[in-house]
PDB file of N, CA and C in Angstrom:
ATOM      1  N   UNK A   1     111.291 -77.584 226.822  1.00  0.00           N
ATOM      2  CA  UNK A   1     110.452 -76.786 227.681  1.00  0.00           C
ATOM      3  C   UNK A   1     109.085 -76.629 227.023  1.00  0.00           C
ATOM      4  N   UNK A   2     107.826 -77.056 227.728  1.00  0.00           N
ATOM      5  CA  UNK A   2     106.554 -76.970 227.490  1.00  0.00           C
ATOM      6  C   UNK A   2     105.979 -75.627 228.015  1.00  0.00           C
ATOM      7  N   UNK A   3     105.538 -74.800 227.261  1.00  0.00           N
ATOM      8  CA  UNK A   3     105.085 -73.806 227.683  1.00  0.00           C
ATOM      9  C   UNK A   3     103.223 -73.256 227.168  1.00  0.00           C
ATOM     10  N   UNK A   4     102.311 -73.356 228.361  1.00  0.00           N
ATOM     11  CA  UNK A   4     100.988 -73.428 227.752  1.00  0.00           C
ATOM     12  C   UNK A   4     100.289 -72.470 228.219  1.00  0.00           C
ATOM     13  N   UNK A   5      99.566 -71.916 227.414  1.00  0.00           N
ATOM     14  CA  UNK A   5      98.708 -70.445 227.837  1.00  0.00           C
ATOM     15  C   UNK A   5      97.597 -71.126 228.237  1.00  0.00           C
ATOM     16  N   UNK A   6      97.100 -70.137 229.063  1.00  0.00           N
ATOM     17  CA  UNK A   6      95.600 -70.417 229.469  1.00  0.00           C
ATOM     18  C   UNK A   6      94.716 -69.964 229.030  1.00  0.00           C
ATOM     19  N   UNK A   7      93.681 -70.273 228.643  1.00  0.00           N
ATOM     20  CA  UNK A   7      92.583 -69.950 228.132  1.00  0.00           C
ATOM     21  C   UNK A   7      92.570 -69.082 226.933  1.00  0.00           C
ATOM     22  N   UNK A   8      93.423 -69.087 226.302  1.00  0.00           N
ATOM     23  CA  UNK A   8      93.918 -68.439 224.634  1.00  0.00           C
ATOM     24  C   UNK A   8      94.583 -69.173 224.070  1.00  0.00           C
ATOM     25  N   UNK A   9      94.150 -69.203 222.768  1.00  0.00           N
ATOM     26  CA  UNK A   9      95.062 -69.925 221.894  1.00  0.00           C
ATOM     27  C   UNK A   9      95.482 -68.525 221.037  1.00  0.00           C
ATOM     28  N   UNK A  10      96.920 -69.232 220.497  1.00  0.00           N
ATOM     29  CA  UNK A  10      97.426 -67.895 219.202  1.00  0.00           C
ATOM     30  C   UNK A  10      96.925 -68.010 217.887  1.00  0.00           C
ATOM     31  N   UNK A  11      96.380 -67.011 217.282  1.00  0.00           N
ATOM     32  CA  UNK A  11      96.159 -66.516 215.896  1.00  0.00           C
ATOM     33  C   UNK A  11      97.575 -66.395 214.954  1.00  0.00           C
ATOM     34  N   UNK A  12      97.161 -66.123 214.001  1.00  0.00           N
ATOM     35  CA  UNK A  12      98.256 -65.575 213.521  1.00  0.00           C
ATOM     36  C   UNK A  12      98.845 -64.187 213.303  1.00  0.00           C
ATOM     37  N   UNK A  13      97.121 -63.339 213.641  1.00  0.00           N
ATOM     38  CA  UNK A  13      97.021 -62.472 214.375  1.00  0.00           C
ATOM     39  C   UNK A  13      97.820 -61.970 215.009  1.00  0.00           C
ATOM     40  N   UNK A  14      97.793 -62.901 215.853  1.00  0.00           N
ATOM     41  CA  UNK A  14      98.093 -62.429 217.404  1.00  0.00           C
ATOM     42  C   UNK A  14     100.027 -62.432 217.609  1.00  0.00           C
ATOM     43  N   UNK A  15     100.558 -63.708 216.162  1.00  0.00           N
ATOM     44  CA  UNK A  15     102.049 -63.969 216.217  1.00  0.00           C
ATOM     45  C   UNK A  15     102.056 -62.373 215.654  1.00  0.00           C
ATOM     46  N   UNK A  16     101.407 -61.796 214.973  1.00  0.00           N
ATOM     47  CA  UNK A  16     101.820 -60.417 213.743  1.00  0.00           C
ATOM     48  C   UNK A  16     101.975 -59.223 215.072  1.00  0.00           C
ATOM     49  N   UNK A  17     100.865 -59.396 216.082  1.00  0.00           N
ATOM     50  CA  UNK A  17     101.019 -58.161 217.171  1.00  0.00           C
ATOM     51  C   UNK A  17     101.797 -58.263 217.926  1.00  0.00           C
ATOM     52  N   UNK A  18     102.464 -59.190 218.444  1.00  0.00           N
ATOM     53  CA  UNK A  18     103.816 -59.295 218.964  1.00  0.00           C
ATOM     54  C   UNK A  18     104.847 -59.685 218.318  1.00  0.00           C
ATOM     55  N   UNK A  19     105.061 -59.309 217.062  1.00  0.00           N
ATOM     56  CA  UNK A  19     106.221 -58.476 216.097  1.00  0.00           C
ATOM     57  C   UNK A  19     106.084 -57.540 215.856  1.00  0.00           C
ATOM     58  N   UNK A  20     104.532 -56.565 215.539  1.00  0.00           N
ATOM     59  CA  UNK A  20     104.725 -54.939 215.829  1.00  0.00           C
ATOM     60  C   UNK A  20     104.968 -54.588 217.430  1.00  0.00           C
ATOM     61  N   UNK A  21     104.424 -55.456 218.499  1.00  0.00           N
ATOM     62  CA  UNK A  21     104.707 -54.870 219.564  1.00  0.00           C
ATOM     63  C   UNK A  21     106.716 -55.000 219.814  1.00  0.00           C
ATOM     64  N   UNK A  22     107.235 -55.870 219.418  1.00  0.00           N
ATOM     65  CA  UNK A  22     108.665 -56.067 219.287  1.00  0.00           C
ATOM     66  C   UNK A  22     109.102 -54.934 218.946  1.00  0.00           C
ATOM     67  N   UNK A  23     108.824 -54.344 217.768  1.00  0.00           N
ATOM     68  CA  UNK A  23     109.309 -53.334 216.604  1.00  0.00           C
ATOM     69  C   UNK A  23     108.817 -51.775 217.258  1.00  0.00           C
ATOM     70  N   UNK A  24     107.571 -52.142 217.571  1.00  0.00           N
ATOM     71  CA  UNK A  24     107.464 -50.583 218.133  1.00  0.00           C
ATOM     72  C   UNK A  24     107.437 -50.499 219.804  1.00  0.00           C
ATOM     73  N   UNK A  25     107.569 -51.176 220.524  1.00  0.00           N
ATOM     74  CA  UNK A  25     107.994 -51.131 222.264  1.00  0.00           C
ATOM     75  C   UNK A  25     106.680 -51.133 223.082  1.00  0.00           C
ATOM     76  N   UNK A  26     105.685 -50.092 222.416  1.00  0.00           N
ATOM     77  CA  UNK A  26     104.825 -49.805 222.934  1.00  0.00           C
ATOM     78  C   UNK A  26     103.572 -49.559 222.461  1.00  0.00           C
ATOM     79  N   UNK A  27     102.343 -49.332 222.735  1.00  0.00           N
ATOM     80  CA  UNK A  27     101.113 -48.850 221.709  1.00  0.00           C
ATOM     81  C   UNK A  27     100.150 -48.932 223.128  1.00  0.00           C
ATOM     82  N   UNK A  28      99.059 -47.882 222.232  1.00  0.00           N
ATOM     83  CA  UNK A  28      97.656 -47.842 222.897  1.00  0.00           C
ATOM     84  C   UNK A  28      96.530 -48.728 222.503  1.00  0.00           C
ATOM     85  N   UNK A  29      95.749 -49.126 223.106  1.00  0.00           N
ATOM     86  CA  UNK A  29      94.292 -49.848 222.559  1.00  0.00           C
ATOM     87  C   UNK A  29      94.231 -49.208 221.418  1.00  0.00           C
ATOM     88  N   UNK A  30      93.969 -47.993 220.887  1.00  0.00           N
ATOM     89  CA  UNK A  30      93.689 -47.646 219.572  1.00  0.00           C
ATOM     90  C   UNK A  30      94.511 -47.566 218.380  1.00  0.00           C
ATOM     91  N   UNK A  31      96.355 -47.624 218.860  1.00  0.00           N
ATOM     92  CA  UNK A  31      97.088 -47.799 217.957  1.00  0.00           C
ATOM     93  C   UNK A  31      97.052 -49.588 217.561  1.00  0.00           C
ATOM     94  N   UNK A  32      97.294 -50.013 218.393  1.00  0.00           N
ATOM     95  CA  UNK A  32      97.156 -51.779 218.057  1.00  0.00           C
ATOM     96  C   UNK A  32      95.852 -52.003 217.483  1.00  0.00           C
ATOM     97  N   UNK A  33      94.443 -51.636 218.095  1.00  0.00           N
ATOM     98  CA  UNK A  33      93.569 -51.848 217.230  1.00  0.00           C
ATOM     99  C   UNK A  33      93.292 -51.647 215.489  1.00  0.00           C
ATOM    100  N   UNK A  34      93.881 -49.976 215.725  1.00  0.00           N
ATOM    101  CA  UNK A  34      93.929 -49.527 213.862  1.00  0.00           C
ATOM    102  C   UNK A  34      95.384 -50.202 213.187  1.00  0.00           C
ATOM    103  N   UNK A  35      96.289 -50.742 213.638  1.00  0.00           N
ATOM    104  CA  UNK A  35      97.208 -51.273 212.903  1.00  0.00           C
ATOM    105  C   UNK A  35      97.213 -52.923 213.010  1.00  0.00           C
ATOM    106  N   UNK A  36      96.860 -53.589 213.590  1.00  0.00           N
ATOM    107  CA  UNK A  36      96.265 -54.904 213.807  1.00  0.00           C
ATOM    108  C   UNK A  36      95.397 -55.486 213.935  1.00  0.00           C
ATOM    109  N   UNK A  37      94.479 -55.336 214.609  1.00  0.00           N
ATOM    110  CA  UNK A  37      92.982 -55.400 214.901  1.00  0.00           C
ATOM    111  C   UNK A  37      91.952 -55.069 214.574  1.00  0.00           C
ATOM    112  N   UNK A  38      92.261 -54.391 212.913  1.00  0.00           N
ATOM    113  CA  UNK A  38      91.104 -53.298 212.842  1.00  0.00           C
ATOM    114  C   UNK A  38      89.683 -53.707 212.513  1.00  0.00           C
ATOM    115  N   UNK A  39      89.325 -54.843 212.480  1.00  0.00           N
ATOM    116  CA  UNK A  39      87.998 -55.303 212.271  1.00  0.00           C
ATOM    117  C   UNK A  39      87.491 -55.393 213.781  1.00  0.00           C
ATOM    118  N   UNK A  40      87.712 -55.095 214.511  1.00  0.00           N
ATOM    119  CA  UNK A  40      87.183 -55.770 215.755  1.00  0.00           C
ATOM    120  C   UNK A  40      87.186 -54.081 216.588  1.00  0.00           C
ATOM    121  N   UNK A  41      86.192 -54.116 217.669  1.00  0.00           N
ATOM    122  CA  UNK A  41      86.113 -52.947 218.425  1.00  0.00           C
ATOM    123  C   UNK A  41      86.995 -52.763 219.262  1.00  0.00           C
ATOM    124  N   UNK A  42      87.004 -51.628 219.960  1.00  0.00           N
ATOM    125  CA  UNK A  42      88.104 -51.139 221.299  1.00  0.00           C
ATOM    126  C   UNK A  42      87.765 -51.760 222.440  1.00  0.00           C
ATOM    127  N   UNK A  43      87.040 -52.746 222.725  1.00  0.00           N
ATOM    128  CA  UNK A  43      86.359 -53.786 223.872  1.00  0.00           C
ATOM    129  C   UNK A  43      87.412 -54.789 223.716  1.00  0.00           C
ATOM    130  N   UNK A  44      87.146 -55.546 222.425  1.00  0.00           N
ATOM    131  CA  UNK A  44      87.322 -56.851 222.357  1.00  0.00           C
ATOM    132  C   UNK A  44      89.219 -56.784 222.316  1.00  0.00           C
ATOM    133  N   UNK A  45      89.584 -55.688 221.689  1.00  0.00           N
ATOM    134  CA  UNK A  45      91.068 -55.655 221.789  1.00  0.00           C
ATOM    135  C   UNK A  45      91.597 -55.495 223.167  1.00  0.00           C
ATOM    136  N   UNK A  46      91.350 -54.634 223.986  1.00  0.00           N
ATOM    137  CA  UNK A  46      91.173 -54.655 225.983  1.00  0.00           C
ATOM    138  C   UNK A  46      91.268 -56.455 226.274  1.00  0.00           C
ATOM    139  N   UNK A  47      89.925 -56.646 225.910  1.00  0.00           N
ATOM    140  CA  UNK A  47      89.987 -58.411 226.390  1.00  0.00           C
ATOM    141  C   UNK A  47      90.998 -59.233 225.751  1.00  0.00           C
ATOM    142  N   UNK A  48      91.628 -59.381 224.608  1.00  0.00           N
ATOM    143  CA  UNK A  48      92.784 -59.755 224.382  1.00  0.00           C
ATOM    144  C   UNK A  48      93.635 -59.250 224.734  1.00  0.00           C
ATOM    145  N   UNK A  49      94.694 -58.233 224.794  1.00  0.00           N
ATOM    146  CA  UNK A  49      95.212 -57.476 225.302  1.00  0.00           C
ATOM    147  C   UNK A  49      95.767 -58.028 227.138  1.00  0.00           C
ATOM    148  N   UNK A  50      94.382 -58.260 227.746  1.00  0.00           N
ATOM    149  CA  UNK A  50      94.089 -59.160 229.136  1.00  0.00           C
ATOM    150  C   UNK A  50      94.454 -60.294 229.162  1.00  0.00           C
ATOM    151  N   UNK A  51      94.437 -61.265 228.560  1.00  0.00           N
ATOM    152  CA  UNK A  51      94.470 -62.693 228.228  1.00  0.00           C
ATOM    153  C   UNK A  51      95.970 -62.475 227.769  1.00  0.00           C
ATOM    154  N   UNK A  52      96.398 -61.707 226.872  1.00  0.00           N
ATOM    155  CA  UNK A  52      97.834 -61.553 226.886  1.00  0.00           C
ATOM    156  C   UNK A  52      98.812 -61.450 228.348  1.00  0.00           C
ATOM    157  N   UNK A  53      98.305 -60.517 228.973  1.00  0.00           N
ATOM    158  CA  UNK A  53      98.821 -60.040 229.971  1.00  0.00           C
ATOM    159  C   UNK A  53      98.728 -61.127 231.415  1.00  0.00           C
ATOM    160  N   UNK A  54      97.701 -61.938 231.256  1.00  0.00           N
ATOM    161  CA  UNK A  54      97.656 -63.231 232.263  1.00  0.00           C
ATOM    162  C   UNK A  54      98.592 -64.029 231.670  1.00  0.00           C
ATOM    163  N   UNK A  55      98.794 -64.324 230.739  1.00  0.00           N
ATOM    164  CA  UNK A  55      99.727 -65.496 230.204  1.00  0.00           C
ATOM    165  C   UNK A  55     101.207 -64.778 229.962  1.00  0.00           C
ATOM    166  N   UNK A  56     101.202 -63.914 230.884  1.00  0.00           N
ATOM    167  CA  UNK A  56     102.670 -63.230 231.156  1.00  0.00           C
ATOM    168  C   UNK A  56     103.272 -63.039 229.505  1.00  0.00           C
ATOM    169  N   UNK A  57     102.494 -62.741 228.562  1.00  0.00           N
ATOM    170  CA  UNK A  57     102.965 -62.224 227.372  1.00  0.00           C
ATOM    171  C   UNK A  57     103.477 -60.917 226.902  1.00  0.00           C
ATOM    172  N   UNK A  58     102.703 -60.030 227.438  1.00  0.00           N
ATOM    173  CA  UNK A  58     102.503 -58.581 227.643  1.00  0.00           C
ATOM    174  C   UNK A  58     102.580 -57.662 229.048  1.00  0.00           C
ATOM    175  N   UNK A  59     103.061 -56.836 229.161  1.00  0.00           N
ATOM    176  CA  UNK A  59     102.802 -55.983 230.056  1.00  0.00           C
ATOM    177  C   UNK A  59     101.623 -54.713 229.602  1.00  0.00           C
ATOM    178  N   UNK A  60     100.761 -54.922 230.354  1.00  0.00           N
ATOM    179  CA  UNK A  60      99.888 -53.972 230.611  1.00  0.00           C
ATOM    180  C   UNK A  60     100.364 -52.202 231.092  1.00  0.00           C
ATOM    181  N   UNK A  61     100.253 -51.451 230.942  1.00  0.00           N
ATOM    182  CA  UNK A  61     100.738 -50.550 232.113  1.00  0.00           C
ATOM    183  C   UNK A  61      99.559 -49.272 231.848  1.00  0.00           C
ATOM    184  N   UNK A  62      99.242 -48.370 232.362  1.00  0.00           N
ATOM    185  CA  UNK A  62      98.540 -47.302 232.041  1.00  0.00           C
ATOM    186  C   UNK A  62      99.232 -46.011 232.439  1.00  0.00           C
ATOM    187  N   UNK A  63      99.366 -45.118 231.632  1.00  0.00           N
ATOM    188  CA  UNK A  63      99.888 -43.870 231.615  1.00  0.00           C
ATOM    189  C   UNK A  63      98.459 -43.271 232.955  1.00  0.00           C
ATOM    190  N   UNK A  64      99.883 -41.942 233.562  1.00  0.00           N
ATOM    191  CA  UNK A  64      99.547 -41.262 234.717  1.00  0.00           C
ATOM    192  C   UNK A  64      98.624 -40.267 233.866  1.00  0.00           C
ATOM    193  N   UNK A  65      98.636 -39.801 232.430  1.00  0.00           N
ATOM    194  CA  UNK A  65      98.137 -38.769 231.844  1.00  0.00           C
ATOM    195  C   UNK A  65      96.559 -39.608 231.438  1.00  0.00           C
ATOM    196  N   UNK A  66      96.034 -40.633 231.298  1.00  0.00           N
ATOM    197  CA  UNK A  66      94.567 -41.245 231.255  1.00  0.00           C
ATOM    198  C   UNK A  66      94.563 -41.375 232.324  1.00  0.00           C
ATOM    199  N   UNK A  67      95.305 -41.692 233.674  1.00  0.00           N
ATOM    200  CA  UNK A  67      94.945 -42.101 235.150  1.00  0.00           C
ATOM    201  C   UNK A  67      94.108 -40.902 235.524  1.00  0.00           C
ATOM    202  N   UNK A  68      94.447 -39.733 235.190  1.00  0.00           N
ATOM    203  CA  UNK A  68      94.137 -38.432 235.754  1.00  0.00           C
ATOM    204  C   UNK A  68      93.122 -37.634 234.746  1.00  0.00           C
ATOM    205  N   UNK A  69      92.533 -38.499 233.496  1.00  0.00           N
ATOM    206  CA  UNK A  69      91.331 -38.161 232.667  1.00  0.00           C
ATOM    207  C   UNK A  69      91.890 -37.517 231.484  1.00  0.00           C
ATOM    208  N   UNK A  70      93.220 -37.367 230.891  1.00  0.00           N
ATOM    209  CA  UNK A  70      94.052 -36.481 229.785  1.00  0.00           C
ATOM    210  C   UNK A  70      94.376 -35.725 230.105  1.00  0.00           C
ATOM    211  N   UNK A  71      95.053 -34.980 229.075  1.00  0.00           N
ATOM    212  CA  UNK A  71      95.910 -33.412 228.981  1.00  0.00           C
ATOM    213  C   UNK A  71      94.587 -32.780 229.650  1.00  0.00           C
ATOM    214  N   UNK A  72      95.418 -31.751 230.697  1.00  0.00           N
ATOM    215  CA  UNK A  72      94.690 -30.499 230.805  1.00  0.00           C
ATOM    216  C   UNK A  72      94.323 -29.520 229.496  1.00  0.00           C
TER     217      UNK A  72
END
């Protein structure tokens, strides 16, 4: 079975964030950024993050508690 992403190639990076994402289920832009990503801004991790999520790697999802602007 041939299996090819589009428009991303993998880092090694990127093999390391989907073994913390394995290990921990879930994370925010800012937890994956400060534990994986941390040279790079809260933009550029979103746009990977995206490119993950087109190449059916990742699920995206957004909490109802940022949908609605945070904690009261």
């Amino acid at each position: 079975m041939t299996f090819r992403l589009k428009g991303m190639y993998l880092y090694p990076r990127d093999i390391e964030f989907l073994k913390y994402l394995h290990a921990v289920k879930i994370a925010t832009y800012e937890q994956i950024r400060r534990d994986i990503y941390g040279e790079i801004c809260i933009h550029a991790v979103g746009n990977r993050m995206r490119k993950f999520n087109g190449n059916r790697l990742v699920h995206i999802g957004i909490s109802r508690t940022y949908r609605q602007g945070g904690p009261s």
